[in-house]
Protein backbone atom coordinates (compact mmCIF):
# COMPACT_ATOMS: atom_id res chain seq x y z
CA UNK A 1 6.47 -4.20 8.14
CA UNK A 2 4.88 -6.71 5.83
CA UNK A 3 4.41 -4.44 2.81
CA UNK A 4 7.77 -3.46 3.37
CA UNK A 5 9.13 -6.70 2.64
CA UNK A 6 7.02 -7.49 0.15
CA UNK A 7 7.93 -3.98 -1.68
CA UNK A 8 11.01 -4.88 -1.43
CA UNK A 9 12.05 -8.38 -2.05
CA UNK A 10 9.04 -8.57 -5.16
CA UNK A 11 11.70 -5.37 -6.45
CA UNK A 12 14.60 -7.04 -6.10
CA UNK A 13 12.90 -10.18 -7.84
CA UNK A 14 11.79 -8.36 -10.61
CA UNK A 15 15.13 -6.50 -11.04
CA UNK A 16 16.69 -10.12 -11.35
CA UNK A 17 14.09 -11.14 -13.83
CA UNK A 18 14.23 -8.47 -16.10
CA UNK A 19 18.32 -8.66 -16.03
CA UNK A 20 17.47 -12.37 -16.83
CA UNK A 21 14.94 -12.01 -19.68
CA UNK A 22 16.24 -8.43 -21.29
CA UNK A 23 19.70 -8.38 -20.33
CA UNK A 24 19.04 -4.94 -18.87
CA UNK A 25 17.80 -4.10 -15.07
CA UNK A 26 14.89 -2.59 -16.06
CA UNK A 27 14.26 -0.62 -13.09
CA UNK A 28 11.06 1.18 -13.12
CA UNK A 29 8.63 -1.72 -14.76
CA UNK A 30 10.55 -3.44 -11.73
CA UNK A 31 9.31 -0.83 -9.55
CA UNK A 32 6.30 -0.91 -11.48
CA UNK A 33 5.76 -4.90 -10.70
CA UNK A 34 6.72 -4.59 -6.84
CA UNK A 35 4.40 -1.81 -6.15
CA UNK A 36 1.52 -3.81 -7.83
CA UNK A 37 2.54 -7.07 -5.83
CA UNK A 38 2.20 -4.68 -2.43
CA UNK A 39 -1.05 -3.49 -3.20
CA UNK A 40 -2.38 -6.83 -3.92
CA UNK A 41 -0.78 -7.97 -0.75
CA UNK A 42 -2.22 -4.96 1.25
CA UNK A 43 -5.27 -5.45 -0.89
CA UNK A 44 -6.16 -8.80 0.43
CA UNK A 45 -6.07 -7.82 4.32
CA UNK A 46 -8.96 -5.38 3.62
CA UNK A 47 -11.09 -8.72 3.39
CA UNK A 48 -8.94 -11.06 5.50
CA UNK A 49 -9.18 -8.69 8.68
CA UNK A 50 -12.24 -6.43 7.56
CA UNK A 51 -13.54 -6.07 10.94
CA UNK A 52 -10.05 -5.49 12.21
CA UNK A 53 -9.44 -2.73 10.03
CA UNK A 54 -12.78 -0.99 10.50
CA UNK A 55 -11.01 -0.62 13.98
CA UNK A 56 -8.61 1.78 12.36
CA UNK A 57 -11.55 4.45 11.52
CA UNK A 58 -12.83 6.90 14.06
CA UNK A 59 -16.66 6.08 15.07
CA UNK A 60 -17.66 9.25 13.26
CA UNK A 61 -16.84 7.84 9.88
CA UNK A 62 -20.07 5.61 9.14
CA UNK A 63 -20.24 2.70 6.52
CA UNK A 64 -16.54 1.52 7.87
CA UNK A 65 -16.71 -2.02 6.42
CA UNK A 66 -18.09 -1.36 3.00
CA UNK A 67 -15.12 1.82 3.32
CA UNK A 68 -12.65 -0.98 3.97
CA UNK A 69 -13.71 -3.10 0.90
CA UNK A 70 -13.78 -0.43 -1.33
CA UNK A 71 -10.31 0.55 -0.45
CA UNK A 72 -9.50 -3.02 -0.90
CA UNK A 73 -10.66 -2.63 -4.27
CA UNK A 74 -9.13 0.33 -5.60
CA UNK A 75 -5.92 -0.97 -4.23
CA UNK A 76 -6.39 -3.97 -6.93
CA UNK A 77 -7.40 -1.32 -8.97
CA UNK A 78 -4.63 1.14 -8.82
CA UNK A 79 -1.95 -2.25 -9.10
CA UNK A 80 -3.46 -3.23 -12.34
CA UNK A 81 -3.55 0.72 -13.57
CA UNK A 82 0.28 1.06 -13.33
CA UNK A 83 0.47 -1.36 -16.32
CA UNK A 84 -1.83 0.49 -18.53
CA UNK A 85 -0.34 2.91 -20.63
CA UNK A 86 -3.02 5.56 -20.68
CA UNK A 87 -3.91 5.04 -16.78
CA UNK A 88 -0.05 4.74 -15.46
CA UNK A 89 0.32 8.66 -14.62
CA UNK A 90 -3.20 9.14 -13.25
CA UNK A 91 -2.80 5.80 -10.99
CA UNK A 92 -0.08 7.18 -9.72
CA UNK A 93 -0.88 10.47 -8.48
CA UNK A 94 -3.76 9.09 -7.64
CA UNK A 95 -1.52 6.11 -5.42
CA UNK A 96 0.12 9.57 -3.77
CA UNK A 97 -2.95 10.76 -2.39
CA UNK A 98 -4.33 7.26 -1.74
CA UNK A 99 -1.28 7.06 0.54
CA UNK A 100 -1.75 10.77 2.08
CA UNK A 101 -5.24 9.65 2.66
CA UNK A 102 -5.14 6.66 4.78
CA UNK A 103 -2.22 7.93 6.62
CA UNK A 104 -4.69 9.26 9.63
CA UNK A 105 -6.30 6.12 10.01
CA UNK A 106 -2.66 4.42 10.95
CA UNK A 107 -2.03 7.24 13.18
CA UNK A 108 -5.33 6.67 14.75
CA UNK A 109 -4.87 2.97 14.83
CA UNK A 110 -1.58 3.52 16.44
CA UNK A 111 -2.68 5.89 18.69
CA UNK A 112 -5.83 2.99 20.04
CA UNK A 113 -3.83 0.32 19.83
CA UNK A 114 -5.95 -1.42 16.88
CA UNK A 115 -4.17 -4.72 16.14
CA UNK A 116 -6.17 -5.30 12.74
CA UNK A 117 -4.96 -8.88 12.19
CA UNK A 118 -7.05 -9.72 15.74
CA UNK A 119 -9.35 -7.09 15.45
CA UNK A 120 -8.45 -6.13 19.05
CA UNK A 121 -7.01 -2.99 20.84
CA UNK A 122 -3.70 -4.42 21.90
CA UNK A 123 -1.49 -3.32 19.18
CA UNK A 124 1.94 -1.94 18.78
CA UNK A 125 0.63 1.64 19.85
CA UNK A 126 2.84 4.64 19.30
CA UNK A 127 5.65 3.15 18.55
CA UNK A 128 4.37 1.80 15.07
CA UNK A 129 4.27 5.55 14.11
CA UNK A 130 8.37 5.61 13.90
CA UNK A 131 7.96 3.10 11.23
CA UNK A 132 4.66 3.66 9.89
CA UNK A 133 5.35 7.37 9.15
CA UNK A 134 8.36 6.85 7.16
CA UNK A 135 7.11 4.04 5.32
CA UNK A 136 4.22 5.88 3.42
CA UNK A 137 6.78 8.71 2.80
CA UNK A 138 8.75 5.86 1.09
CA UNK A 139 5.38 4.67 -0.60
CA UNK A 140 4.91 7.79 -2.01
CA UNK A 141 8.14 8.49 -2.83
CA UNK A 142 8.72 5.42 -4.80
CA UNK A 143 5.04 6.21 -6.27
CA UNK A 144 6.70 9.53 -7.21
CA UNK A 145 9.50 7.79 -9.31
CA UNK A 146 6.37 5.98 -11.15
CA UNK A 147 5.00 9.21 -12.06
CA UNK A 148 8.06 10.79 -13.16
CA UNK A 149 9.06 7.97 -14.93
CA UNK A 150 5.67 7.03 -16.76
């Protein structure tokens, strides 16, 4: 729910600045901004709660911690490409099938009960799907816009 709030509030934020600054809501570098600010948000928990969100991986999928880093990474990554004008299209299909990607690994986590931030397996559970679900449709639907709009 974090990211959600973050998505949101750095968009409404950046909406306000750029009426501020320009004198015109400048909606998609607003988009732009808040989608960075999540990623760097999201970004950071994949080396605050590393060993939580190993949890999230099935035990077939070796080499989970450097896996979580790395993702860490290209999440920083990907929110510095949206403000490069020859990387802003790529970074953002890219973002969509980022998003595809690691959808399994919250339905897994959901469906063991992985609380990340504890690194133990008494999370929300099933539940967390009826918002998880939806919210990376709405991740890559406002990474969608980004595309379109690049």
């Amino acid at each position: 729910m974090k990211p959600l709030f973050v998505l949101l509030f750095s968009f409404i934020l950046s909406l306000l600045t750029t009426k501020l600054v320009s004198g015109n809501f400048e909606i998609t570098l607003s988009a732009r901004i808040a989608m960075s600010v999540m990623l760097v948000f999201t970004a950071m928990a994949h080396f605050a709660f590393t060993n939580g969100m190993a949890m999230m991986l099935p035990d077939f999928i070796p080499f989970k911690i450097k896996i979580i880093y790395l993702t860490g990474i290209i999440e920083i990554a990907a929110a510095i490409g949206l403000f490069i004008p020859d990387f802003k299209t790529i970074t953002a299909l890219f973002l969509i099938l980022f998003f595809i990607i690691i959808l399994p690994a919250n339905i897994y986590a959901a469906i063991k009960n992985v609380d990340y931030q504890k690194a133990t397996f008494n999370g929300n559970g099933l539940r967390y799907l009826w918002f998880r679900i939806p919210l990376q449709i709405l991740f890559i639907a406002w990474t969608y816009f980004l595309w379109i709009k690049s």
